[in-house]
N, C-alpha and C. Protein backbone atom coordinates (compact mmCIF):
# COMPACT_ATOMS: atom_id res chain seq x y z
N UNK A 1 94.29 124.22 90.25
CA UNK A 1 93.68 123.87 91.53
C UNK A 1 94.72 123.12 92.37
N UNK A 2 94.00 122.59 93.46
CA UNK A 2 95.33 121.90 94.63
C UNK A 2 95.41 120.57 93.54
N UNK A 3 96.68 120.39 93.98
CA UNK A 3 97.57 118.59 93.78
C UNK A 3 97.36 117.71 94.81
N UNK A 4 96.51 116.79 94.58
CA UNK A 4 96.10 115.49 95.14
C UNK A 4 96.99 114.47 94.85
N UNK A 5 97.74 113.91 95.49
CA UNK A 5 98.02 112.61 95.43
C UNK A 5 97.38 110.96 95.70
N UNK A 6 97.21 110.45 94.92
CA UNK A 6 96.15 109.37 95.27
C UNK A 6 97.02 108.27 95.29
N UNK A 7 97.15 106.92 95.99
CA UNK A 7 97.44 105.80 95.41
C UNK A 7 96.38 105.14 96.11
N UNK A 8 95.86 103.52 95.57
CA UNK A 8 95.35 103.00 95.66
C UNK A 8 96.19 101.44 96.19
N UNK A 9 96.15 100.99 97.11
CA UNK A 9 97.31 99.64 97.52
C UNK A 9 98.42 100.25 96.95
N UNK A 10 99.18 101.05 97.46
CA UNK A 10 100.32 100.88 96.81
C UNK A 10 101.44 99.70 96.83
N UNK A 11 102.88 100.11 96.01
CA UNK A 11 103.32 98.70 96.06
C UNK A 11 104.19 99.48 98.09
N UNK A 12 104.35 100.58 98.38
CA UNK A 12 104.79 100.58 99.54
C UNK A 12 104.31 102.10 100.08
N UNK A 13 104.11 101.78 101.39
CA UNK A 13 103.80 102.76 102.15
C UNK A 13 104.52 102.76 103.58
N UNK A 14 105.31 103.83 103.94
CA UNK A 14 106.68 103.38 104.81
C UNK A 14 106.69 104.73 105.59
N UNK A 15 107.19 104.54 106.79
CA UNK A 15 108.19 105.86 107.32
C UNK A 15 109.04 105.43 107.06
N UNK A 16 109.84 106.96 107.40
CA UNK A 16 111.32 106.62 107.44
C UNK A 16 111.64 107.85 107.53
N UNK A 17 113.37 108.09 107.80
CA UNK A 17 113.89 109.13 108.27
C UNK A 17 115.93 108.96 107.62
N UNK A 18 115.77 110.68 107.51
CA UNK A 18 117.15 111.09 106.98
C UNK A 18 118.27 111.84 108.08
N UNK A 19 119.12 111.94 107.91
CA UNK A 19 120.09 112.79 108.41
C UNK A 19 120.45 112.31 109.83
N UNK A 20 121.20 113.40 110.83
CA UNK A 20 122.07 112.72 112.22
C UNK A 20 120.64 112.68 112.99
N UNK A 21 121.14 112.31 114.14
CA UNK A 21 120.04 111.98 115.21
C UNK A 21 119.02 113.36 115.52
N UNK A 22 120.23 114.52 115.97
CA UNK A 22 119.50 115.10 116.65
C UNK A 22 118.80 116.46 115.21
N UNK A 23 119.38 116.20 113.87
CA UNK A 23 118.45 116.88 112.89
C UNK A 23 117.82 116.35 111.74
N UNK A 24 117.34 115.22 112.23
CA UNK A 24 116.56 114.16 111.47
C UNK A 24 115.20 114.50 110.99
N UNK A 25 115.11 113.93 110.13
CA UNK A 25 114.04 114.57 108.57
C UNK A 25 112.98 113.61 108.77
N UNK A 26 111.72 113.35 109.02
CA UNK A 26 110.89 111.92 108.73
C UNK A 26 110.27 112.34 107.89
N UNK A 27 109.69 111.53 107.04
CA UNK A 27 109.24 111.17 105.60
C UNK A 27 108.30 110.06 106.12
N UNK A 28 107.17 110.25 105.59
CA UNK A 28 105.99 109.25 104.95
C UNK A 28 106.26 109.13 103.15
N UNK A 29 106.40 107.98 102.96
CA UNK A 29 106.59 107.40 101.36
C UNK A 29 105.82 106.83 101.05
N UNK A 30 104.83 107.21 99.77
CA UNK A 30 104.30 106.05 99.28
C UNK A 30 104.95 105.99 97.89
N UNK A 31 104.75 104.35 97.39
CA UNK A 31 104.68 104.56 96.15
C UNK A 31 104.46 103.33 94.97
N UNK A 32 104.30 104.05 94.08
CA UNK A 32 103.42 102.71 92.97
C UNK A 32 103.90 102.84 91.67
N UNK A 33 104.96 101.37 91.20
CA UNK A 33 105.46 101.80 90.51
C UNK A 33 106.32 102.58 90.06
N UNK A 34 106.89 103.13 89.52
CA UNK A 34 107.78 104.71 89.11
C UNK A 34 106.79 105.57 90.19
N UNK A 35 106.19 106.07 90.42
CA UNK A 35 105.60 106.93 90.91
C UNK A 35 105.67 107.32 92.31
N UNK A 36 105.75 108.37 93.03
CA UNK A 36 106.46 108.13 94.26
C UNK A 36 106.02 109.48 95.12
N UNK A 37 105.44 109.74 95.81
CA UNK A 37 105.27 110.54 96.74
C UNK A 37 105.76 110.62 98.25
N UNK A 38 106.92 111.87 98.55
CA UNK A 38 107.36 111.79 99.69
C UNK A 38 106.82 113.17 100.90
N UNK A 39 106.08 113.10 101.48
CA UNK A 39 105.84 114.22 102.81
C UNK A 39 106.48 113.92 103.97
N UNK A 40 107.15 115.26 104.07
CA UNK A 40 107.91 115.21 105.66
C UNK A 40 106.67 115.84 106.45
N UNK A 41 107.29 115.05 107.45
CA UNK A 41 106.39 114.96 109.19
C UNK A 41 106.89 115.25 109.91
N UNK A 42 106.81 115.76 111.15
CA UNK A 42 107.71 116.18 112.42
C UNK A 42 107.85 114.74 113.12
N UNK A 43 108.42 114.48 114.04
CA UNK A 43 108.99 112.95 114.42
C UNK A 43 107.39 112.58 115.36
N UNK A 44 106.80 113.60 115.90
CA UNK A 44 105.16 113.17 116.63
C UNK A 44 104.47 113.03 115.51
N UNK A 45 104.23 113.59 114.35
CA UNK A 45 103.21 113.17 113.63
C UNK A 45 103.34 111.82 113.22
N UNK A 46 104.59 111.41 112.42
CA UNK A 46 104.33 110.14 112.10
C UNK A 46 104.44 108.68 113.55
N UNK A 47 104.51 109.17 114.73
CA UNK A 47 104.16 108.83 115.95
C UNK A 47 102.65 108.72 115.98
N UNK A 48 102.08 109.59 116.27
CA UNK A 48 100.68 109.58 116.18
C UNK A 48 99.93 109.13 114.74
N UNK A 49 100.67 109.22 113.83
CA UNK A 49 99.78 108.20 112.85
C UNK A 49 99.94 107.15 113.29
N UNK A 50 101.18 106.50 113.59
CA UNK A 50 101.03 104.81 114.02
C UNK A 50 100.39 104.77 114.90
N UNK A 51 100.18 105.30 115.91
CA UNK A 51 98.99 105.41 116.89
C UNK A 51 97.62 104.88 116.46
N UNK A 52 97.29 106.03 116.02
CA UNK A 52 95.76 106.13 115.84
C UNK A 52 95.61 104.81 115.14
N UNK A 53 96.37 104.65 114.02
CA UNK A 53 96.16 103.30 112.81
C UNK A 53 96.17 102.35 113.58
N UNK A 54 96.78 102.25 114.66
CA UNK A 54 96.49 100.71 115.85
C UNK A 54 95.62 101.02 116.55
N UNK A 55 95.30 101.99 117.04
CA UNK A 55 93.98 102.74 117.99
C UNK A 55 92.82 101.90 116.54
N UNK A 56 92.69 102.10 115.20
CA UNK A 56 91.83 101.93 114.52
C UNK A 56 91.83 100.65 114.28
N UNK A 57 93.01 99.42 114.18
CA UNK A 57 92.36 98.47 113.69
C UNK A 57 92.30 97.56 115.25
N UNK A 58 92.65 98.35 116.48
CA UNK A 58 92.32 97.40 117.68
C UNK A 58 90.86 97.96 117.55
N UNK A 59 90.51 98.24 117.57
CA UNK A 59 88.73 98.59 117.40
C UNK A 59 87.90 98.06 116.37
N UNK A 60 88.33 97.86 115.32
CA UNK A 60 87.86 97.35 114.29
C UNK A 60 88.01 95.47 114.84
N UNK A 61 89.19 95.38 115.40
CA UNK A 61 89.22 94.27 115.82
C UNK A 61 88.03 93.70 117.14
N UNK A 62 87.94 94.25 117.67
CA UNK A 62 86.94 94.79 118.94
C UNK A 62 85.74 93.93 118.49
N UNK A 63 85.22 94.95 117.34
CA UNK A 63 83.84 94.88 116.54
C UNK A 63 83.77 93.93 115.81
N UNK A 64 84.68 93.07 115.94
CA UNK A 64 84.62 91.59 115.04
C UNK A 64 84.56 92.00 113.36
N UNK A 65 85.44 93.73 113.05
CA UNK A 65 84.57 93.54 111.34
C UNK A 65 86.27 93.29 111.26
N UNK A 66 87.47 92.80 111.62
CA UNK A 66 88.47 92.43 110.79
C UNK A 66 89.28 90.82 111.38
N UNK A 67 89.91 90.73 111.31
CA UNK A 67 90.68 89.56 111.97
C UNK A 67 91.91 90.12 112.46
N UNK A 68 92.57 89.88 113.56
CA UNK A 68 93.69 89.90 114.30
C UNK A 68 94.44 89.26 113.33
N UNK A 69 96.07 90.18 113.90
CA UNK A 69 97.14 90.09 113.18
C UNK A 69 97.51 87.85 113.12
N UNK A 70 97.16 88.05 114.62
CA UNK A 70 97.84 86.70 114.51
C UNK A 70 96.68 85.16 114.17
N UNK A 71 95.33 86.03 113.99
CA UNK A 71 94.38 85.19 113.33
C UNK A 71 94.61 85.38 111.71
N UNK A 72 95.17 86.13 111.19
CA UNK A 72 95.17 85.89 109.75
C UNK A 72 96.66 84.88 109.33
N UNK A 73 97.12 84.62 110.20
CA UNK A 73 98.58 83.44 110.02
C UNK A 73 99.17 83.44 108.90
N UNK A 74 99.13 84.58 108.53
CA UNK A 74 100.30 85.20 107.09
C UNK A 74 101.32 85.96 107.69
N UNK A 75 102.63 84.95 107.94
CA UNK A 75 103.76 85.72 108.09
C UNK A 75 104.38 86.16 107.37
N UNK A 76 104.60 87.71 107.30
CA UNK A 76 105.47 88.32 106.32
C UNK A 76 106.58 89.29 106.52
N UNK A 77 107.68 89.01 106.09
CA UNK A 77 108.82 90.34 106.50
C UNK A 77 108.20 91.74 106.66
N UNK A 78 109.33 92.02 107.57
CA UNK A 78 109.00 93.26 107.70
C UNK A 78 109.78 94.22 106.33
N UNK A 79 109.05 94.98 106.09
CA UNK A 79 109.80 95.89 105.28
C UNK A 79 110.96 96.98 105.93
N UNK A 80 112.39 96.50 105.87
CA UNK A 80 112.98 97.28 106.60
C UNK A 80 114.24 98.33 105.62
N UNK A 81 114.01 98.10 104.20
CA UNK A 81 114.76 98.74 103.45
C UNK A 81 114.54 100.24 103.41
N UNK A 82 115.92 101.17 102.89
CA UNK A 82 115.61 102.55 103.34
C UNK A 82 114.45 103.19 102.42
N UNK A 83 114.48 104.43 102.71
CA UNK A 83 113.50 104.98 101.45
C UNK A 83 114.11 105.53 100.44
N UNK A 84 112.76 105.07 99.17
CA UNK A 84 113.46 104.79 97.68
C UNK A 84 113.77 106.53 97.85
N UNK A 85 114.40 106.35 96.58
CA UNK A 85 115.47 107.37 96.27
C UNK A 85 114.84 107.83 94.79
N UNK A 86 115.05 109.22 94.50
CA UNK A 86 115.36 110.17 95.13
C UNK A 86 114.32 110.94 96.09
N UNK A 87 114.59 111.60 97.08
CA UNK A 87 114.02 111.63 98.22
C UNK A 87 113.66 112.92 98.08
N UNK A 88 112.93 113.81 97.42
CA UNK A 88 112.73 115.08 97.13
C UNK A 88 110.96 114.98 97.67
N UNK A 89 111.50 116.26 98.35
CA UNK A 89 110.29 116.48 99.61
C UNK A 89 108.74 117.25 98.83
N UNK A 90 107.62 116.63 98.98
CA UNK A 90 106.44 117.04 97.85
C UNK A 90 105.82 117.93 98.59
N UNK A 91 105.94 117.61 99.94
CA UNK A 91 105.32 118.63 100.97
C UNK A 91 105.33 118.42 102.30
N UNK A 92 105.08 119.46 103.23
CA UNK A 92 105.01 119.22 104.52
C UNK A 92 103.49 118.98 104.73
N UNK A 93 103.53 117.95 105.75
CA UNK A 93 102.30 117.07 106.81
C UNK A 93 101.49 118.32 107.31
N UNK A 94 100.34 118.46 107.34
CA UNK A 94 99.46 119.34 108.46
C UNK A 94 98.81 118.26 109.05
N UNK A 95 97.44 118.62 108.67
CA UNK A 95 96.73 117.71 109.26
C UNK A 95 96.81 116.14 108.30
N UNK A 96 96.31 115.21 109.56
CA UNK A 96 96.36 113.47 109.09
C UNK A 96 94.93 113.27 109.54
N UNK A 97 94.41 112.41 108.64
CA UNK A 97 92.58 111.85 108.85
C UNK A 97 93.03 110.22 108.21
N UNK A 98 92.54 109.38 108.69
CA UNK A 98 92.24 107.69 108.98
C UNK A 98 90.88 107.83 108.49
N UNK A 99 90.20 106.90 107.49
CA UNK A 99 88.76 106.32 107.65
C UNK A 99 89.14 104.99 106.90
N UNK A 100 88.39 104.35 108.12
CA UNK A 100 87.89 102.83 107.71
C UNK A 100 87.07 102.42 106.58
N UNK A 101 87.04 101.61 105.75
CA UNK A 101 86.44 101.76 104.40
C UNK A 101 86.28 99.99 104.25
N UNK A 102 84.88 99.93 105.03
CA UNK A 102 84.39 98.78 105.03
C UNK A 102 84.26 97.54 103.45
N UNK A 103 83.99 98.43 102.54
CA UNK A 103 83.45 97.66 101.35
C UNK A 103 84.93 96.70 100.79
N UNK A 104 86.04 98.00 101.03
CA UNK A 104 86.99 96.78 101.02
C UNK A 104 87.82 96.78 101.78
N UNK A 105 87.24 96.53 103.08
CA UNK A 105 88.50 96.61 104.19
C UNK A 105 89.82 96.67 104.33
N UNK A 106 89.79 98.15 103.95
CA UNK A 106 90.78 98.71 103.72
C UNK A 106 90.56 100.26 104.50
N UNK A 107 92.32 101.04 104.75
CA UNK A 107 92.07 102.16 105.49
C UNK A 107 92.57 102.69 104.72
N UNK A 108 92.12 104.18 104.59
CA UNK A 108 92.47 105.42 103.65
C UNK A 108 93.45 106.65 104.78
N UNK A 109 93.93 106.67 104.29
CA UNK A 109 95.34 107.56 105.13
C UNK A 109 95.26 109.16 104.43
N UNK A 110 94.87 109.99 104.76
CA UNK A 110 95.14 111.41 104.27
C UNK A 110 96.04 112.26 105.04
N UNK A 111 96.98 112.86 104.18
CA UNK A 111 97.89 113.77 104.81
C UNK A 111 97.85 115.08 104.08
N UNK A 112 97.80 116.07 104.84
CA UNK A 112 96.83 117.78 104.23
C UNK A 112 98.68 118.78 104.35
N UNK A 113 98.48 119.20 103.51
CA UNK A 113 99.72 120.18 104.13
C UNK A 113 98.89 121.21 104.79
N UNK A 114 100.22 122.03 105.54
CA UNK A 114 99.34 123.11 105.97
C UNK A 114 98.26 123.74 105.82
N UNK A 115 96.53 123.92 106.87
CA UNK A 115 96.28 124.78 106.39
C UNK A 115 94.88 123.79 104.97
N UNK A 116 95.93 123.55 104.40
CA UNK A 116 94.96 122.85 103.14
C UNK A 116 93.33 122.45 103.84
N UNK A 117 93.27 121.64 104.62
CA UNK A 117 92.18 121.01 105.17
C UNK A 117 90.94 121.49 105.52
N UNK A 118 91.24 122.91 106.28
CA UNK A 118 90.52 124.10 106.18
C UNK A 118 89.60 124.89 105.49
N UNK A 119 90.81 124.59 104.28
CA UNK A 119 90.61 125.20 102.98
C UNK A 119 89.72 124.35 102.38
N UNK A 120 89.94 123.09 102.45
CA UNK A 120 88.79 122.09 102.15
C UNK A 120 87.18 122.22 101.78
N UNK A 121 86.61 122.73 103.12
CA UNK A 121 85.76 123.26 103.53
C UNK A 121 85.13 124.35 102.89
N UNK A 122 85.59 125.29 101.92
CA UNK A 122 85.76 126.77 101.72
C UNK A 122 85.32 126.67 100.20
N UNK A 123 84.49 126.63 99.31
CA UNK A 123 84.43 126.67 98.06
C UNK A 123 85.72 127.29 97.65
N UNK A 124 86.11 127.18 96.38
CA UNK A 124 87.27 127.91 95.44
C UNK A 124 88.10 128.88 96.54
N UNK A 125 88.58 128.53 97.23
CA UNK A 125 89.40 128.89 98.06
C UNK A 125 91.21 128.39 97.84
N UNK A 126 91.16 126.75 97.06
CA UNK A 126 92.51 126.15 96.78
C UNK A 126 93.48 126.63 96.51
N UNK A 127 95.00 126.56 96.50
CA UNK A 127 95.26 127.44 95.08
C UNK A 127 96.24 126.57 94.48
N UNK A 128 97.01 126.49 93.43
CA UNK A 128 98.55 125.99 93.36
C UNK A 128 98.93 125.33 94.15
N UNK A 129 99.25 125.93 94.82
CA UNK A 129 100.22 124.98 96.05
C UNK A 129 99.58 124.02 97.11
N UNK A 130 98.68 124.04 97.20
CA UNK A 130 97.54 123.42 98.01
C UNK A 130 98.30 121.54 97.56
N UNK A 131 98.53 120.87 98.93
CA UNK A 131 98.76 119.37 98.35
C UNK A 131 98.29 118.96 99.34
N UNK A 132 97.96 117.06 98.87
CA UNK A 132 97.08 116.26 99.76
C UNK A 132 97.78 114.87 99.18
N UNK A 133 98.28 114.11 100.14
CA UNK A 133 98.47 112.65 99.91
C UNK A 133 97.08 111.62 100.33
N UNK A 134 96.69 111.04 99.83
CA UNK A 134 95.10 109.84 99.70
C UNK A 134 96.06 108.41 99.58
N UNK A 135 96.10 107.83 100.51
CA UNK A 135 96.57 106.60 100.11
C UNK A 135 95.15 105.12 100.85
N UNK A 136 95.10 104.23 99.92
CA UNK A 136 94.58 103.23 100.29
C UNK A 136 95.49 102.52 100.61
N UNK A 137 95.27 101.71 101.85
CA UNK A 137 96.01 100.58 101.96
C UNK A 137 95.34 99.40 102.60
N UNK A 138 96.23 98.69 102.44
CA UNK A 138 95.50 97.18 103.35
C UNK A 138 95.72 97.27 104.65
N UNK A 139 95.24 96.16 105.25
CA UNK A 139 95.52 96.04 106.75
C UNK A 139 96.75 95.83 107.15
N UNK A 140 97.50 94.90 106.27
CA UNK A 140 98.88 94.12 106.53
C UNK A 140 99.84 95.52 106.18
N UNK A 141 99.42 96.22 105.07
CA UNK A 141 100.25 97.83 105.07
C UNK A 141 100.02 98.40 106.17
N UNK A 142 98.97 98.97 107.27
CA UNK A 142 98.76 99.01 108.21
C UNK A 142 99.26 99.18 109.04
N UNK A 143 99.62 97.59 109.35
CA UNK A 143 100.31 96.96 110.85
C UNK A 143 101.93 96.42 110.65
N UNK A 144 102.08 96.93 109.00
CA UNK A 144 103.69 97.22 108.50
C UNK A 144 104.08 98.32 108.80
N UNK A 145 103.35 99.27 108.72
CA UNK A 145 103.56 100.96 108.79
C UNK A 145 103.85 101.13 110.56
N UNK A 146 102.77 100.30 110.96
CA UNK A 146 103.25 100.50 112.59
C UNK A 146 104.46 100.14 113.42
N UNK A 147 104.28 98.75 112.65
CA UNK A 147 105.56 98.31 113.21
C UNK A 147 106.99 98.78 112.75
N UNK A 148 106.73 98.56 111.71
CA UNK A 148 108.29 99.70 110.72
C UNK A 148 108.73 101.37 111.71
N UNK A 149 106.91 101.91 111.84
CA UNK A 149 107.82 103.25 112.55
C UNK A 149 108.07 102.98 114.37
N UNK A 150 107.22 102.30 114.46
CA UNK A 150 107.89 101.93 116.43
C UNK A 150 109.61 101.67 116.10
N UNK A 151 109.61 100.86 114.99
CA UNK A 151 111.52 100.45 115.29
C UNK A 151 112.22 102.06 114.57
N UNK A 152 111.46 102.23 114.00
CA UNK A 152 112.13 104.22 113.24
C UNK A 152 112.34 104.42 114.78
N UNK A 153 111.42 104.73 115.48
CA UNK A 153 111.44 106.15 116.93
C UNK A 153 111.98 105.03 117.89
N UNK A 154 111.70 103.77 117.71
CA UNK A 154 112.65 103.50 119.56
C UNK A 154 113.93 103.77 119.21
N UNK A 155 114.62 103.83 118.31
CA UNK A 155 116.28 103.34 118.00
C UNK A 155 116.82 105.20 118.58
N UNK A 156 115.78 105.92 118.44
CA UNK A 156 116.32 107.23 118.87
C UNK A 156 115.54 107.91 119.75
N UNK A 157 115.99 108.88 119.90
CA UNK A 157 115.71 109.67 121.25
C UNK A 157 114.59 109.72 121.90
N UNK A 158 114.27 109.25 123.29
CA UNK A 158 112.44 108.80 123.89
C UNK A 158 111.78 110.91 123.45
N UNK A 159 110.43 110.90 124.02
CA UNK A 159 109.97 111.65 123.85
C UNK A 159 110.09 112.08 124.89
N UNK A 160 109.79 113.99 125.68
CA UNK A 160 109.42 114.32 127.14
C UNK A 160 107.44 113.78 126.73
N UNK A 161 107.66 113.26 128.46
CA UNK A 161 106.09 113.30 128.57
C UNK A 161 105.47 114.49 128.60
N UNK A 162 105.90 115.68 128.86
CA UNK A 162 105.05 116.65 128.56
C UNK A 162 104.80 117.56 127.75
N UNK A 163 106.21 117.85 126.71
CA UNK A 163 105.80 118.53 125.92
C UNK A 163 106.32 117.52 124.17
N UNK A 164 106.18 116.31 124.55
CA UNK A 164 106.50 115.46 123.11
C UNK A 164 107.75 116.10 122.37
N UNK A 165 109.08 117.01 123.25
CA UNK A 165 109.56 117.21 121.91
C UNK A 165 111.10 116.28 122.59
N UNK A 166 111.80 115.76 121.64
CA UNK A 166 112.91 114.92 121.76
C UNK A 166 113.66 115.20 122.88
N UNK A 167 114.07 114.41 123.78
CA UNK A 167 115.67 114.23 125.11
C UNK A 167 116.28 113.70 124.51
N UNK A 168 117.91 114.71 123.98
CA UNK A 168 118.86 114.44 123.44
C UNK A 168 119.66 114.12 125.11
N UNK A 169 120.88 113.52 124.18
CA UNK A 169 121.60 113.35 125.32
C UNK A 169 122.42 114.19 126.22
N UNK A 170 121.99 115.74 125.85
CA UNK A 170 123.22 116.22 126.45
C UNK A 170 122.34 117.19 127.18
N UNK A 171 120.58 116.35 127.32
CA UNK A 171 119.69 117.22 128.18
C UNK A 171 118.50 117.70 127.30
N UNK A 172 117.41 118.11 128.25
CA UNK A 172 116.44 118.34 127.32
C UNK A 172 115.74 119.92 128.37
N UNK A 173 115.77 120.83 127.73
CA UNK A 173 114.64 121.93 128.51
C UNK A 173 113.16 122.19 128.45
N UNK A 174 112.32 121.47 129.07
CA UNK A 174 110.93 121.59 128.55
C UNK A 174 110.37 122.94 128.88
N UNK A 175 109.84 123.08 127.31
CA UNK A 175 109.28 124.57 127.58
C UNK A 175 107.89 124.85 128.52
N UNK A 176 107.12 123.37 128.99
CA UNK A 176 105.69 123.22 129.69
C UNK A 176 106.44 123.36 131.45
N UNK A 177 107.83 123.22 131.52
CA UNK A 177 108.43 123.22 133.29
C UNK A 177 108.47 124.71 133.33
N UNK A 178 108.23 125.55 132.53
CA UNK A 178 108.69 126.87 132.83
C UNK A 178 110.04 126.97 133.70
N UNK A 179 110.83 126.56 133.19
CA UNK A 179 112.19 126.53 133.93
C UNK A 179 113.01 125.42 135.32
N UNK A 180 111.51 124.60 135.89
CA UNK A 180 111.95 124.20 136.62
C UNK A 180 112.20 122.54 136.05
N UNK A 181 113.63 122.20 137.06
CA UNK A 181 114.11 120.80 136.11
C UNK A 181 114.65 120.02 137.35
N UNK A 182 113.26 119.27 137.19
CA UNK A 182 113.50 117.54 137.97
C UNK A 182 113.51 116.33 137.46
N UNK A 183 114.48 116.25 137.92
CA UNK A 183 114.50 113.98 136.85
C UNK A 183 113.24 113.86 136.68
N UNK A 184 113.31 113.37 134.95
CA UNK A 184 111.85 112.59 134.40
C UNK A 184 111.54 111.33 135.42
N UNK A 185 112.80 110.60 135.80
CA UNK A 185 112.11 108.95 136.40
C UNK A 185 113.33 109.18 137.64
N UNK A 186 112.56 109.05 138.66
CA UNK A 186 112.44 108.82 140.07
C UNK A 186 113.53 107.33 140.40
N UNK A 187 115.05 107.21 140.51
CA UNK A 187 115.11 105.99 140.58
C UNK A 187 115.32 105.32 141.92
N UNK A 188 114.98 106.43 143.10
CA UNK A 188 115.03 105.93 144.32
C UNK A 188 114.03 105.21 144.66
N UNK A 189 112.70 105.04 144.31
CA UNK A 189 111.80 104.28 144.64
C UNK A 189 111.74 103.05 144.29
């Protein structure tokens, strides 16, 4: 049947990223113990996971069911070491699902490879190759994961606003201009 990956708190849950700028690899890592699960992501997915995961606990924060970062007054390093090694890829990212998990406030992170998620749905449909990362984590993993990947993606190339895919420096062609190319930012105004 499919390969599930589960951890429960792990001891780390991280982005991170390999190779030169403009053919860079991102990786979601978890891992517990010896045990270690790595899925590559395209540089928007693990973008939009940190997203949503702050989209989720500013809301949760909202609703009074958690405490703000700077109401819980536990300062702690950031985790800025690379990712553990060896770095052998378990699968590619499809779909990503977030649920809040009140009993122990904690968020559950799922990452589907291709396709898989679908399949979900489908009695005995799985097969072999079918993989899924399940990670529990805390809040403070969370709002580590966020902050860890904002400093991953600012240090390199911004996004186009319209079609999210990287402006290298030597120019970018968006495939949504259908050919036509005007400065992103206006600096006469």
């Amino acid at each position: 049947m499919e390969l599930i990956h589960r951890y429960a708190f792990p001891d780390r849950f991280v982005s991170g990223a390999v190779g030169a700028p403009e053919g860079r690899v991102f990786f979601v890592q978890t891992r517990q113990g010896s045990r270690m699960t790595n899925v590559v992501c395209e540089r928007q997915q693990i973008r939009v996971l940190a997203e949503h995961i702050s989209r989720v606990l500013a809301e949760l924060e909202q609703m009074d069911r958690i405490f703000s970062e700077a109401e819980t007054g536990r300062p702690r390093p950031l985790d800025v070491e690379p990712l553990d090694v060896p770095l052998d890829e378990d699968f590619r990212a499809g779909t990503m699902i977030i649920t809040w998990l009140p009993e122990t406030a904690s968020l559950k992170i799922e990452l589907f490879a291709p396709g898989v998620y679908r399949k979900m749905t489908e009695p005995d449909t799985l097969g072999d190759d079918d993989k899924v990362l399940q990670v529990v984590i805390t809040l403070d993993q969370a709002r580590d994961f966020i902050a860890r990947t904002g400093r991953l993606l600012g240090t390199h190339n911004p996004s186009c606003p319209f079609c999210g895919q990287p402006i290298w420096p030597t120019g970018h062609f968006c495939p949504r201009s259908n050919g036509y190319r005007k400065p992103l930012i206006d600096f006469t105004e």
